[in-house]
N, C-alpha and C. Protein backbone atom coordinates (compact mmCIF):
# COMPACT_ATOMS: atom_id res chain seq x y z
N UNK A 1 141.98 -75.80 103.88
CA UNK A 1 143.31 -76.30 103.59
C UNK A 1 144.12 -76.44 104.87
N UNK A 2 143.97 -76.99 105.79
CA UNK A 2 144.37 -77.29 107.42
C UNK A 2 144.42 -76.21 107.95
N UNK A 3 143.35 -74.99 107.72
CA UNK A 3 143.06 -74.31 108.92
C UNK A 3 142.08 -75.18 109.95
N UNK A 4 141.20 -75.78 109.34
CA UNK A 4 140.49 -76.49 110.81
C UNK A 4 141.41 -77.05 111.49
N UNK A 5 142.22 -78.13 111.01
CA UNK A 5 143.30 -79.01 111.75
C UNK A 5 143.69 -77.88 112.80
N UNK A 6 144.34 -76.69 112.47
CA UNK A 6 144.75 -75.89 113.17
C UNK A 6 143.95 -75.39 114.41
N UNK A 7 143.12 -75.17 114.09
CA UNK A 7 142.00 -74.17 114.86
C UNK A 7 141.91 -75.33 115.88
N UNK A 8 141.53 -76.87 115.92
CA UNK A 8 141.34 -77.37 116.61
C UNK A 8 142.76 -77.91 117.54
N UNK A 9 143.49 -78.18 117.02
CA UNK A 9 144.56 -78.25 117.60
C UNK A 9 144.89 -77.34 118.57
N UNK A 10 144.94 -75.67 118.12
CA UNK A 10 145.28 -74.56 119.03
C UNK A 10 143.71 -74.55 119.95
N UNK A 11 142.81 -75.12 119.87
CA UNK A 11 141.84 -75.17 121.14
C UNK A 11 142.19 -76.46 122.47
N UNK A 12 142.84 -77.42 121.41
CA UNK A 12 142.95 -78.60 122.43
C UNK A 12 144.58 -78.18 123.14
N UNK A 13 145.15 -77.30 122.78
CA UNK A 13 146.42 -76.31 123.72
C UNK A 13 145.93 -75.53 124.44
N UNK A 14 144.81 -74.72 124.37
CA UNK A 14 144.12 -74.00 125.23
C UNK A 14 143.30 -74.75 126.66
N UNK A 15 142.83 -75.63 125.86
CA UNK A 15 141.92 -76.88 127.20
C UNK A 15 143.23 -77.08 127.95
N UNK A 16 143.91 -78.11 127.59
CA UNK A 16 145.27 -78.16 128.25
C UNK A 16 146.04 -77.50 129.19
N UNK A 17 146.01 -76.21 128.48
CA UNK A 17 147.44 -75.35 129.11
C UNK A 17 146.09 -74.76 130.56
N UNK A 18 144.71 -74.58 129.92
CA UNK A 18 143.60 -73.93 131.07
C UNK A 18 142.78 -74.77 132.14
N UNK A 19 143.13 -76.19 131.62
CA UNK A 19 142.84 -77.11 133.03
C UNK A 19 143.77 -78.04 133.66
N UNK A 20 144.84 -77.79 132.49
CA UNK A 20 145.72 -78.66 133.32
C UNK A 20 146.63 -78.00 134.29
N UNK A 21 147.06 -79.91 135.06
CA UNK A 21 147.40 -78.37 136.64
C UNK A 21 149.05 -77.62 136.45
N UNK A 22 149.91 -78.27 136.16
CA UNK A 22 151.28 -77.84 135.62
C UNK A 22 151.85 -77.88 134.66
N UNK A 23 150.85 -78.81 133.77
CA UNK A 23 151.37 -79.13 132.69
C UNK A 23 150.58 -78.45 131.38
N UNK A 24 151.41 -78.47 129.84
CA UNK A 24 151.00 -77.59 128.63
C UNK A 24 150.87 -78.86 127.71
N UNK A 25 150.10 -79.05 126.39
CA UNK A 25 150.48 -80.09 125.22
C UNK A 25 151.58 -79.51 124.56
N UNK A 26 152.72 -79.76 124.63
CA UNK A 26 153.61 -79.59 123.77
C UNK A 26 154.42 -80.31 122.78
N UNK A 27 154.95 -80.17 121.67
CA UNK A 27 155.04 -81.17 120.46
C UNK A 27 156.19 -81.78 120.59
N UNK A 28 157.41 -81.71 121.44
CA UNK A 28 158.49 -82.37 121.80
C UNK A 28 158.18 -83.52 122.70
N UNK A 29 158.51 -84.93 121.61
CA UNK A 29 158.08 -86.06 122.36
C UNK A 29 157.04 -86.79 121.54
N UNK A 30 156.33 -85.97 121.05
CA UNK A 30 154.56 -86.23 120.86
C UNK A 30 154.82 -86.21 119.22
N UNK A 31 153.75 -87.19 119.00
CA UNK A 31 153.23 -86.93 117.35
C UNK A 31 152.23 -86.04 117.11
N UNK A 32 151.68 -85.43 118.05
CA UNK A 32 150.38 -84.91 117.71
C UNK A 32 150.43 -83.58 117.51
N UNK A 33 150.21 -83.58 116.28
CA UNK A 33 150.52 -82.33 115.36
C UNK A 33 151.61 -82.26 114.28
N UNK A 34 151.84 -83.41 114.16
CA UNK A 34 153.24 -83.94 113.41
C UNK A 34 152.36 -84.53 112.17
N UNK A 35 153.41 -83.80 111.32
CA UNK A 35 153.20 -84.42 109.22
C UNK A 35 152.97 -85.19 109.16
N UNK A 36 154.41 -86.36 109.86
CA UNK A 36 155.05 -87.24 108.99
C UNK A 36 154.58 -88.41 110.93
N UNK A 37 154.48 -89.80 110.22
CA UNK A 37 154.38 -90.80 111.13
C UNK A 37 155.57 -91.21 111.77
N UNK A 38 155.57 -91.19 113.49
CA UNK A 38 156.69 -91.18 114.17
C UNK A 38 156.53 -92.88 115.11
N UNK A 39 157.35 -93.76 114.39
CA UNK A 39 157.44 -94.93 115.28
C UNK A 39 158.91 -95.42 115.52
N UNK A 40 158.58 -95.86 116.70
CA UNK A 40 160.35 -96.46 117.58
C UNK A 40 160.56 -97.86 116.45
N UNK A 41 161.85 -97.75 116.07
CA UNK A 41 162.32 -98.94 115.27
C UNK A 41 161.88 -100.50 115.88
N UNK A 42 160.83 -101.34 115.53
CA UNK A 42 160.87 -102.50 115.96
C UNK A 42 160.33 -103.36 115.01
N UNK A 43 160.18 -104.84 114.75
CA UNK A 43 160.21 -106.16 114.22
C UNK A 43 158.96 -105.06 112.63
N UNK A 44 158.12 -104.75 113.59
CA UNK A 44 156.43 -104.53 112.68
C UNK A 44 157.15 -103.31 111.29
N UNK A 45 158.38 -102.42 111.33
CA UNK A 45 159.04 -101.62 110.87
C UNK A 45 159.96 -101.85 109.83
N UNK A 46 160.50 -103.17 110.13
CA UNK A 46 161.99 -103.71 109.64
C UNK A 46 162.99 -102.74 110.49
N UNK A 47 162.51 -102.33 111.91
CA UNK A 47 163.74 -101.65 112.58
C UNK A 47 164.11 -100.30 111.83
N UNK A 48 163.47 -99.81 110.91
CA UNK A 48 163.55 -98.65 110.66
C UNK A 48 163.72 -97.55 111.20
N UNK A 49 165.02 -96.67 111.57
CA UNK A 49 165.54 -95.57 112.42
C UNK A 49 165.19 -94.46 111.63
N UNK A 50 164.60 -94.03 110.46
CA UNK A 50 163.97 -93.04 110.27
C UNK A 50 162.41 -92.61 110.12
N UNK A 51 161.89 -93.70 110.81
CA UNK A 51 160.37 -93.05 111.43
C UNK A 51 160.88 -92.69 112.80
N UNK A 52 161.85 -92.77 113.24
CA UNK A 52 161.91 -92.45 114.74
C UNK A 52 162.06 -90.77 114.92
N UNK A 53 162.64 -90.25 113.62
CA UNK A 53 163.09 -89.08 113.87
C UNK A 53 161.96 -88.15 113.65
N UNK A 54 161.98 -87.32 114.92
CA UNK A 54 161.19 -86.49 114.86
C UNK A 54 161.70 -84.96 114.36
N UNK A 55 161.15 -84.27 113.17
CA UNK A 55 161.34 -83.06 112.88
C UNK A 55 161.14 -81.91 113.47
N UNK A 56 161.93 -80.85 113.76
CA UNK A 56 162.02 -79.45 114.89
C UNK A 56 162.10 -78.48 113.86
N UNK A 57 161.99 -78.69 112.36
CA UNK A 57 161.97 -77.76 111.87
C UNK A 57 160.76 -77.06 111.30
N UNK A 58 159.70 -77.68 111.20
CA UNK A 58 158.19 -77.31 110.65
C UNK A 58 158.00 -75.90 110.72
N UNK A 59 158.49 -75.18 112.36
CA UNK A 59 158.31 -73.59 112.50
C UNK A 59 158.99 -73.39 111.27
N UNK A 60 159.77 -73.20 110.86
CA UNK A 60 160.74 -72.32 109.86
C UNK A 60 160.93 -72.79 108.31
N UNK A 61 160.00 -73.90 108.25
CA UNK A 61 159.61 -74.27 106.75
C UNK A 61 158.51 -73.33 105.87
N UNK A 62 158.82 -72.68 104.77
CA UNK A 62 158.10 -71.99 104.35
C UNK A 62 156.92 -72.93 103.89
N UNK A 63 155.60 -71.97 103.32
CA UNK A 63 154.44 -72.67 103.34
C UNK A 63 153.88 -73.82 103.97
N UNK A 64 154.65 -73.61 105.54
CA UNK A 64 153.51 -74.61 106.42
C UNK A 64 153.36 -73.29 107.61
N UNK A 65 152.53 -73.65 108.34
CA UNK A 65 151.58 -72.62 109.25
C UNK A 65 152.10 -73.23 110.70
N UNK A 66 153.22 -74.02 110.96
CA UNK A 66 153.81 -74.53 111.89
C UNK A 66 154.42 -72.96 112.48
N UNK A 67 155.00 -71.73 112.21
CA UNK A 67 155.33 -70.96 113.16
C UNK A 67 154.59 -70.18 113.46
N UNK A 68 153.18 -70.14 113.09
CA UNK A 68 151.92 -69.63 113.78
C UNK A 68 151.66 -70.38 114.64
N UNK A 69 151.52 -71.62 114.83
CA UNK A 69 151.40 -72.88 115.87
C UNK A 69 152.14 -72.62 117.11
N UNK A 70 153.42 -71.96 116.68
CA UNK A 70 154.50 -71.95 118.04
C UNK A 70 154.39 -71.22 118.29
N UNK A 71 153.87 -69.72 117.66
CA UNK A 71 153.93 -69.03 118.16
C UNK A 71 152.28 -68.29 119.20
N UNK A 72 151.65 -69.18 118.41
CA UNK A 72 150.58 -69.34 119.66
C UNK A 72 150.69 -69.38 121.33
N UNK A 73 151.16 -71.40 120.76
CA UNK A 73 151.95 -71.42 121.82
C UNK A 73 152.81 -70.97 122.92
N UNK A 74 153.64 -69.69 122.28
CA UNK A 74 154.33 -69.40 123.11
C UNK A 74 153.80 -67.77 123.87
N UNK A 75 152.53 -67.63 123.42
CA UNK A 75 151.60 -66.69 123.60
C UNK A 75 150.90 -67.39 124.72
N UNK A 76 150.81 -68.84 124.99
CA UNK A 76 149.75 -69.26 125.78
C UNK A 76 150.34 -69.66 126.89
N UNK A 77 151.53 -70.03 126.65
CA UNK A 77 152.51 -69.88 127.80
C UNK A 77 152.60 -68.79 128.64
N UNK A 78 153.13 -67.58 127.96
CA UNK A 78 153.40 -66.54 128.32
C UNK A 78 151.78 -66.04 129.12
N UNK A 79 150.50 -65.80 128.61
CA UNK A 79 149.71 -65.46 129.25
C UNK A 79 149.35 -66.46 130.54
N UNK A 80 149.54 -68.06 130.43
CA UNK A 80 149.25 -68.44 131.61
C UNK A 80 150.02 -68.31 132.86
N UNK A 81 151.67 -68.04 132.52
CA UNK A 81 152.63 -67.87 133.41
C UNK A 81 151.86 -66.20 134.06
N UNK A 82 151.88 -65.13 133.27
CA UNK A 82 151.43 -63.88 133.69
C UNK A 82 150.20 -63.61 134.54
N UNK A 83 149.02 -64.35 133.97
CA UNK A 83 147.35 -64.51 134.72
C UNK A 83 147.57 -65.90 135.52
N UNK A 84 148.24 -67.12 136.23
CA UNK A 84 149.00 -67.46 136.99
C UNK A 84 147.43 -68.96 137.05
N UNK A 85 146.65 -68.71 136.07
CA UNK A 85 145.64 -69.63 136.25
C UNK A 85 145.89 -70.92 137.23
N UNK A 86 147.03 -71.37 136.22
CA UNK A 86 147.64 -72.94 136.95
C UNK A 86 147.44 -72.80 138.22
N UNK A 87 148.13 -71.72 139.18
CA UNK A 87 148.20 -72.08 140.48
C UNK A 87 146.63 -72.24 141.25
N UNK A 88 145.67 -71.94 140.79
CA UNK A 88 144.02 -71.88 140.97
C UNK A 88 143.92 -73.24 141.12
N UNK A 89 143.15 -73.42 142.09
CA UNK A 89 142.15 -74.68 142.02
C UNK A 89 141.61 -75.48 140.92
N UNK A 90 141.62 -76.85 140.22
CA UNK A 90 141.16 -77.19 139.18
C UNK A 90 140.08 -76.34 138.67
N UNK A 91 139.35 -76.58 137.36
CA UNK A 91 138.61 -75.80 136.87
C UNK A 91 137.33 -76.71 137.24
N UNK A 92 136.41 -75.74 137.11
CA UNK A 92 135.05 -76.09 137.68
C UNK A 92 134.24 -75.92 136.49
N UNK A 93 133.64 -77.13 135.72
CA UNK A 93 132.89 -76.62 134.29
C UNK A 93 131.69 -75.76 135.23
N UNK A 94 131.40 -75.45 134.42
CA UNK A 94 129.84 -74.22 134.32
C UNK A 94 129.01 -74.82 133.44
N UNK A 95 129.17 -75.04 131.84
CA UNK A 95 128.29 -75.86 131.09
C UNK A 95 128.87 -76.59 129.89
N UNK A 96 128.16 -77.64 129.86
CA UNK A 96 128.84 -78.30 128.88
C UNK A 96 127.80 -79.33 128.18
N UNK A 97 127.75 -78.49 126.84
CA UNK A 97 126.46 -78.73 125.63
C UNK A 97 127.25 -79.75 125.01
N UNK A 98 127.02 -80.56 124.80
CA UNK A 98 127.28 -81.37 123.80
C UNK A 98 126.56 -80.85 122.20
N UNK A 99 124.93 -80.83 122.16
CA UNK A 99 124.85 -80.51 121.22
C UNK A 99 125.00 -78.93 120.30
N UNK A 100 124.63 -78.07 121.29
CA UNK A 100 125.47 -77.13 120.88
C UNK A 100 127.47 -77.40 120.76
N UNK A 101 127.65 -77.67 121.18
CA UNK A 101 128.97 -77.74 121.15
C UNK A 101 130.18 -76.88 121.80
N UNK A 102 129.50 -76.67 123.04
CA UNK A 102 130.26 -75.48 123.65
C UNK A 102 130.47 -75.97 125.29
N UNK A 103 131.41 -75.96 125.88
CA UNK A 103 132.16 -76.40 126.67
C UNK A 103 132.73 -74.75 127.66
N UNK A 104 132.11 -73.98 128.54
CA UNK A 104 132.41 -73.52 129.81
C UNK A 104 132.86 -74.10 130.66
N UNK A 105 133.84 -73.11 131.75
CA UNK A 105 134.48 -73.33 132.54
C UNK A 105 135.53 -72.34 133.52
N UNK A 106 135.39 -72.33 134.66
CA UNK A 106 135.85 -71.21 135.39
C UNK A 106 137.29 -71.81 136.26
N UNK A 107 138.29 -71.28 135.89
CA UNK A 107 139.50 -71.56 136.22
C UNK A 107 139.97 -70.30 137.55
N UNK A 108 140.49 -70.45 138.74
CA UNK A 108 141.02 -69.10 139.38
C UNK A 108 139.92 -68.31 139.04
N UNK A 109 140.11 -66.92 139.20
CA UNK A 109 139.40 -65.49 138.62
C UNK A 109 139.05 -65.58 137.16
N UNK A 110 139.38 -66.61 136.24
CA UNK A 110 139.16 -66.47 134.63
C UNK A 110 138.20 -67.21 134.03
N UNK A 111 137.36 -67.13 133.29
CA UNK A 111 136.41 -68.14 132.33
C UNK A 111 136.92 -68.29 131.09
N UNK A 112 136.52 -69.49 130.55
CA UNK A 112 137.13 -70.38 129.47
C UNK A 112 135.60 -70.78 128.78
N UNK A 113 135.53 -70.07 128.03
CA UNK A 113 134.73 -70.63 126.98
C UNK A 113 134.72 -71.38 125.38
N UNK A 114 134.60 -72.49 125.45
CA UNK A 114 134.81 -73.08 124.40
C UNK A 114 134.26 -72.83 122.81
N UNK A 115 134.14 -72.91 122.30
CA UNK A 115 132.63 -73.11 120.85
C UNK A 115 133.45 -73.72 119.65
N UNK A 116 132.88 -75.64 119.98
CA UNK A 116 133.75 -76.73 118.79
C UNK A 116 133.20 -76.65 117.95
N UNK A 117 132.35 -75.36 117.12
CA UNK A 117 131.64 -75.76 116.06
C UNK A 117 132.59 -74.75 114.76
């Protein structure tokens, strides 16, 4: 019932926040991870100004799993600011199975192991 959605989502924040060099995926801005379809008012729309709006409330809606999401998030923040990965040299894969499905990788002093199955 969108735990996978989840699970994969909070891995593709982890890839992100652990190889990218300053930057995190975060949902301000972005559709990705968003309910509802987010488009800028134009001709293909009828100019419609309420696909534009993007919702900030999902954390604090009961029965959605949106403030486990943030609060991941703000767990993955917090540990990369603390273990300081970012400032490390890009990440250097180690292995990367396709058919297994598992994706290594050594960031600074830390390893990142994946498993998309």
């Amino acid at each position: 019932k969108g735990y996978g959605g989840f699970a994969l989502l909070k891995m593709a924040k982890l890839l992100v926040t652990s190889l990218g060099c300053s930057a995190t995926l975060g949902f301000m801005g972005s559709e990705f991870g968003h309910l509802r379809a987010i488009d800028a008012p134009r001709r293909g729309n009828s100019y419609a100004k309420e696909l534009a709006c993007v919702s900030y409330d999902f954390a604090d809606a009961k029965g959605l799993r949106f403030k486990q999401l943030g609060l991941f998030q703000a767990w993955l923040n917090h540990l990369a600011s603390e273990l300081g990965w970012l400032a490390a040299a890009g990440g250097a894969p180690l292995r990367v199975d396709e058919e297994a499905q598992v994706l290594a990788y050594a960031r600074g002093r830390y390893l990142f192991v994946l498993n998309f199955h």
